[in-house]
N, C-alpha and C. Protein backbone atom coordinates (compact mmCIF):
# COMPACT_ATOMS: atom_id res chain seq x y z
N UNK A 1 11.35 36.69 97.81
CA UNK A 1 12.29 36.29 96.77
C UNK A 1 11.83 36.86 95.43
N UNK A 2 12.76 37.45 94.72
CA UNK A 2 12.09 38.10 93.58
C UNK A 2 12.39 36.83 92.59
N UNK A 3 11.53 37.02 91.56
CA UNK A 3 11.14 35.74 90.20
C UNK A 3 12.05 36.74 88.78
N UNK A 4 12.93 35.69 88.53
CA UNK A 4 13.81 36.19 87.79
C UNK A 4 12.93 35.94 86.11
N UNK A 5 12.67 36.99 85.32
CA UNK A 5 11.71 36.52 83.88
C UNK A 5 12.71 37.08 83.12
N UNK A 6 13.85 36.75 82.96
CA UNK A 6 14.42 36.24 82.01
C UNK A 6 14.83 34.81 82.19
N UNK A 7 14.87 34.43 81.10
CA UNK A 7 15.73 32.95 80.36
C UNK A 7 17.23 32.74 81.06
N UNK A 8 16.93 31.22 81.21
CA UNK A 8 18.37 31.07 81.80
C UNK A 8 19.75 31.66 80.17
N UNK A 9 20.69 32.28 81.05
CA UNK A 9 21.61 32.93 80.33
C UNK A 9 22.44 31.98 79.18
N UNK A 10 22.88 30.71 79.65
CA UNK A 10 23.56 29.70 78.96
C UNK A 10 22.60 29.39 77.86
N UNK A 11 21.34 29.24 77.80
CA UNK A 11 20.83 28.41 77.02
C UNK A 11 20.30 29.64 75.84
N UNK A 12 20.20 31.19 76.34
CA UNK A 12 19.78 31.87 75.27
C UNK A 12 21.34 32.54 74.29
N UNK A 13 22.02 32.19 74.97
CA UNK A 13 23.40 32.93 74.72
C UNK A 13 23.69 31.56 73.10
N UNK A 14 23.50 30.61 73.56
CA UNK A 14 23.64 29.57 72.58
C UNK A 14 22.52 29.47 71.34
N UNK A 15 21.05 29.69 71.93
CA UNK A 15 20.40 30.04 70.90
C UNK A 15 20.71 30.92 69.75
N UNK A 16 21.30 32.07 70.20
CA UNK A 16 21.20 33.33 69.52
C UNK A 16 22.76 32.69 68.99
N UNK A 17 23.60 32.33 69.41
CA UNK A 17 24.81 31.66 68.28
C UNK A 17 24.28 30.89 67.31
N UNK A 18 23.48 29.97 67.59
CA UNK A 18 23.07 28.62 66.34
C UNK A 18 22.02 29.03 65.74
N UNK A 19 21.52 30.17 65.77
CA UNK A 19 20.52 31.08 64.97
C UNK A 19 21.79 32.01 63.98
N UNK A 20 22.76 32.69 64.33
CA UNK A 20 23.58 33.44 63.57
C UNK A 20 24.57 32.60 63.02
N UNK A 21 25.20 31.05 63.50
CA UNK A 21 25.41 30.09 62.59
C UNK A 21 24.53 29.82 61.41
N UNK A 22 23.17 29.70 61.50
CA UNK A 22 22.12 28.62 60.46
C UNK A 22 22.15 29.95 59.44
N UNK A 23 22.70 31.13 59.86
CA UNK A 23 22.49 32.44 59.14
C UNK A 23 23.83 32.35 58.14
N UNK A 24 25.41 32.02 58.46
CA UNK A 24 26.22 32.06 58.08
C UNK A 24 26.83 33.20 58.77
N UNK A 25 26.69 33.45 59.77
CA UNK A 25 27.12 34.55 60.59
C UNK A 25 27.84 33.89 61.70
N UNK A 26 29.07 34.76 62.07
CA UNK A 26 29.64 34.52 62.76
C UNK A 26 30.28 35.56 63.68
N UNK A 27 29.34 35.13 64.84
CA UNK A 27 29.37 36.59 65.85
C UNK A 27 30.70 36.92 66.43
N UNK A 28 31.45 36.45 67.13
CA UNK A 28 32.86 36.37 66.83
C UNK A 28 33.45 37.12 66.02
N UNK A 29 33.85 36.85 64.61
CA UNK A 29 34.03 37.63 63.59
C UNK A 29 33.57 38.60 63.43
N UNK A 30 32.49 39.16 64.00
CA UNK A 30 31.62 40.26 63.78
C UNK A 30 32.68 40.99 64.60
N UNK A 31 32.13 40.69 65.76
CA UNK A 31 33.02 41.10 67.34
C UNK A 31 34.20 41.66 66.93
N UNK A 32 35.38 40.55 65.94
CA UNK A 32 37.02 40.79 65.62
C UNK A 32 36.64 42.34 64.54
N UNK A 33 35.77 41.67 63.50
CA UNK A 33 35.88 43.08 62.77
C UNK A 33 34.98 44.59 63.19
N UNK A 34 34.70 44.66 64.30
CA UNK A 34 34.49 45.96 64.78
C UNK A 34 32.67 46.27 64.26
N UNK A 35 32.11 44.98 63.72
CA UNK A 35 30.82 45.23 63.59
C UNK A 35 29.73 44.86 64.59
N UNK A 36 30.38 44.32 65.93
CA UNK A 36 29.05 44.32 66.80
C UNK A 36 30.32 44.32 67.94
N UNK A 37 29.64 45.09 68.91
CA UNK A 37 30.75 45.33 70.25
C UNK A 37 30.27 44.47 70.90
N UNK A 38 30.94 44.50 72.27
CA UNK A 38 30.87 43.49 73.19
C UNK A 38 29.26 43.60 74.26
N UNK A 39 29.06 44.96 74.15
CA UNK A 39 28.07 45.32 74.56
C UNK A 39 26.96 44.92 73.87
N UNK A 40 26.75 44.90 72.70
CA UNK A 40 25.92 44.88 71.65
C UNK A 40 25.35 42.97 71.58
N UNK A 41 26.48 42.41 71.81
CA UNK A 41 26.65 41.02 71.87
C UNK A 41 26.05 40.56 73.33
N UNK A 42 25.94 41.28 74.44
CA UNK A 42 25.35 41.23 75.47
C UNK A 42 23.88 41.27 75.05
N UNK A 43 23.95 42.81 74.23
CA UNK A 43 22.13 42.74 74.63
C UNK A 43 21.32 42.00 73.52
N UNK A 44 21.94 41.43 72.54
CA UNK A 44 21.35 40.58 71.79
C UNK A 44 21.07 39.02 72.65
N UNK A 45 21.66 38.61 73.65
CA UNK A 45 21.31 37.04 74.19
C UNK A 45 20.31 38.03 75.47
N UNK A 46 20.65 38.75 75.80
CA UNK A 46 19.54 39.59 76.82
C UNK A 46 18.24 39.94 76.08
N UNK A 47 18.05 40.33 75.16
CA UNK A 47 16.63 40.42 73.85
C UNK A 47 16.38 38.98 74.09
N UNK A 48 17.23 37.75 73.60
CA UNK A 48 16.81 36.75 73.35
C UNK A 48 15.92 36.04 74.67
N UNK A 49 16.38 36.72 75.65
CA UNK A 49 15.75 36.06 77.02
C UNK A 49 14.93 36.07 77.58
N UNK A 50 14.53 37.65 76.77
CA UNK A 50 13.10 38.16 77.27
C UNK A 50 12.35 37.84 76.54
N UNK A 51 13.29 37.58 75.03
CA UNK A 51 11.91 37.51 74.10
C UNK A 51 9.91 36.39 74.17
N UNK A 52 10.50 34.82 74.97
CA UNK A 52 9.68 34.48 75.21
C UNK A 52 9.54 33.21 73.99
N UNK A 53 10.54 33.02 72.88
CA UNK A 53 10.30 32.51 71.84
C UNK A 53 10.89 31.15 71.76
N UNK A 54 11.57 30.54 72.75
CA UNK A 54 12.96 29.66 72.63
C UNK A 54 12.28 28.52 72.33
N UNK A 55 10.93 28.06 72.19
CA UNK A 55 10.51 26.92 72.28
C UNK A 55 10.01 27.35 70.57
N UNK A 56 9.53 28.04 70.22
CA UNK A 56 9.60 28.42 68.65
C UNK A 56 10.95 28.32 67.93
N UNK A 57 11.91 28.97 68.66
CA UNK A 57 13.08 28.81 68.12
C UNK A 57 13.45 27.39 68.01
N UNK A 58 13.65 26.64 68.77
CA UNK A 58 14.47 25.62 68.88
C UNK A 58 13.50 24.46 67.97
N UNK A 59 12.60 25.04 67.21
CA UNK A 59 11.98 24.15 66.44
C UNK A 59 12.95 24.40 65.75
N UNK A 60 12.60 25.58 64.95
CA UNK A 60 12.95 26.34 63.82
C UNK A 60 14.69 25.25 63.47
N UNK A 61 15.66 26.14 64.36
CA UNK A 61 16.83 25.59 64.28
C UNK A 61 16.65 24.03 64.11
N UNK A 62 16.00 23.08 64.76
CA UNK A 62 15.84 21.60 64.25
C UNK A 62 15.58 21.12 63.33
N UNK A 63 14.88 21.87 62.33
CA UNK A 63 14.51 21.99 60.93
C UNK A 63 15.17 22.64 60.28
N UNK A 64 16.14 22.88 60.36
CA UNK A 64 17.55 23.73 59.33
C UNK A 64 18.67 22.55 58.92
N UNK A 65 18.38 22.38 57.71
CA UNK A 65 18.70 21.87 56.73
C UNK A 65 20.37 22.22 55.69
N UNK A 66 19.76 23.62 55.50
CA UNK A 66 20.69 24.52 54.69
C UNK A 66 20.56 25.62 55.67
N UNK A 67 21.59 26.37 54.77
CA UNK A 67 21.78 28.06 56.07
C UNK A 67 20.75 28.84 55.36
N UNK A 68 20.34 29.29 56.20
CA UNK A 68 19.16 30.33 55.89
C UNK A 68 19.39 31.56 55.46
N UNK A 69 18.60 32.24 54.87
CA UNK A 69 18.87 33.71 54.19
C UNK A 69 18.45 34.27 55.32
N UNK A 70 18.01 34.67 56.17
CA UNK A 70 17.88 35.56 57.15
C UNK A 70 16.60 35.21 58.45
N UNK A 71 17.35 35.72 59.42
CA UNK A 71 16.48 34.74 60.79
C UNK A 71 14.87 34.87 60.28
N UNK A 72 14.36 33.67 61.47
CA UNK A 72 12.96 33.60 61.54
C UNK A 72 12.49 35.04 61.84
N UNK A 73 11.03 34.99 61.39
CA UNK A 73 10.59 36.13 61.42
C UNK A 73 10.13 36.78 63.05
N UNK A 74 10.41 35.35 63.94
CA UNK A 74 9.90 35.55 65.38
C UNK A 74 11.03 36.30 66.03
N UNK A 75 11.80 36.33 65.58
CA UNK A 75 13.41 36.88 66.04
C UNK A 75 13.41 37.95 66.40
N UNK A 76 13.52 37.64 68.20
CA UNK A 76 13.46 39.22 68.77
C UNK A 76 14.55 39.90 68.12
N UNK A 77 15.57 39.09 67.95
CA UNK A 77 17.15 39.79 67.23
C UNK A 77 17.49 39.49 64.86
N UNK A 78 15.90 39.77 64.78
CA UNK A 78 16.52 39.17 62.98
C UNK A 78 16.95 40.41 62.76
N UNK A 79 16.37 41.86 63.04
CA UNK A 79 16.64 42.90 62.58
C UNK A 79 18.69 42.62 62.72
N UNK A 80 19.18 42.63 64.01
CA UNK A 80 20.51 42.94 64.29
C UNK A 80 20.73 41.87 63.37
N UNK A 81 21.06 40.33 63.29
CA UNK A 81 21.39 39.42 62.95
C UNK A 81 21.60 39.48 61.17
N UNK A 82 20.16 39.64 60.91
CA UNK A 82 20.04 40.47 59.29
C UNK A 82 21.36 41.63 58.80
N UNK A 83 21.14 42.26 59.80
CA UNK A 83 22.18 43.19 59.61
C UNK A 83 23.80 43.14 59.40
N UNK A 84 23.93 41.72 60.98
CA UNK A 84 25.15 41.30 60.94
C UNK A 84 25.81 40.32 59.47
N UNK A 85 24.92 39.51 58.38
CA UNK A 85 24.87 39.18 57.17
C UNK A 85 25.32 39.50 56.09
N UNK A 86 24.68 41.22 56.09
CA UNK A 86 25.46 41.62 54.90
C UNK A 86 26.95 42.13 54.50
């Protein structure tokens, strides 16, 4: 039986939304206005799965208060996410 090392799909797919929520980003919108494809939106929760961080993350997000100026610095995806912001 092979050992699957990625992250279950549901739970990183949601991370990487309530990380680009706490950002003021809205991947969706990104998606409608032609700034992140569908593909692109794949391999960002696929980064997130491998990354290894979700138990860092899901601090982080529990402690968000206000929206943040730009993801944690552990963020296999701040570079894209950062990007998706401006």
């Amino acid at each position: 039986m092979t050992r699957d090392i990625l992250g279950d799909v549901e739970k990183h797919f949601w991370l990487t939304r309530s990380v680009a929520r706490c950002m003021d980003v809205s991947l969706a919108e990104a998606m409608a206005e032609g700034r992140l494809t569908t593909n692109g939106y794949a391999e960002i929760v696929t980064r997130c799965r491998a990354s290894g961080c979700s138990d860092q993350c899901e601090k982080w997000l529990s402690k968000q208060q206000v929206k943040a100026n730009s993801a944690p610095e552990f963020c296999a995806n701040g570079e894209t996410l950062n990007a998706l912001k401006t």
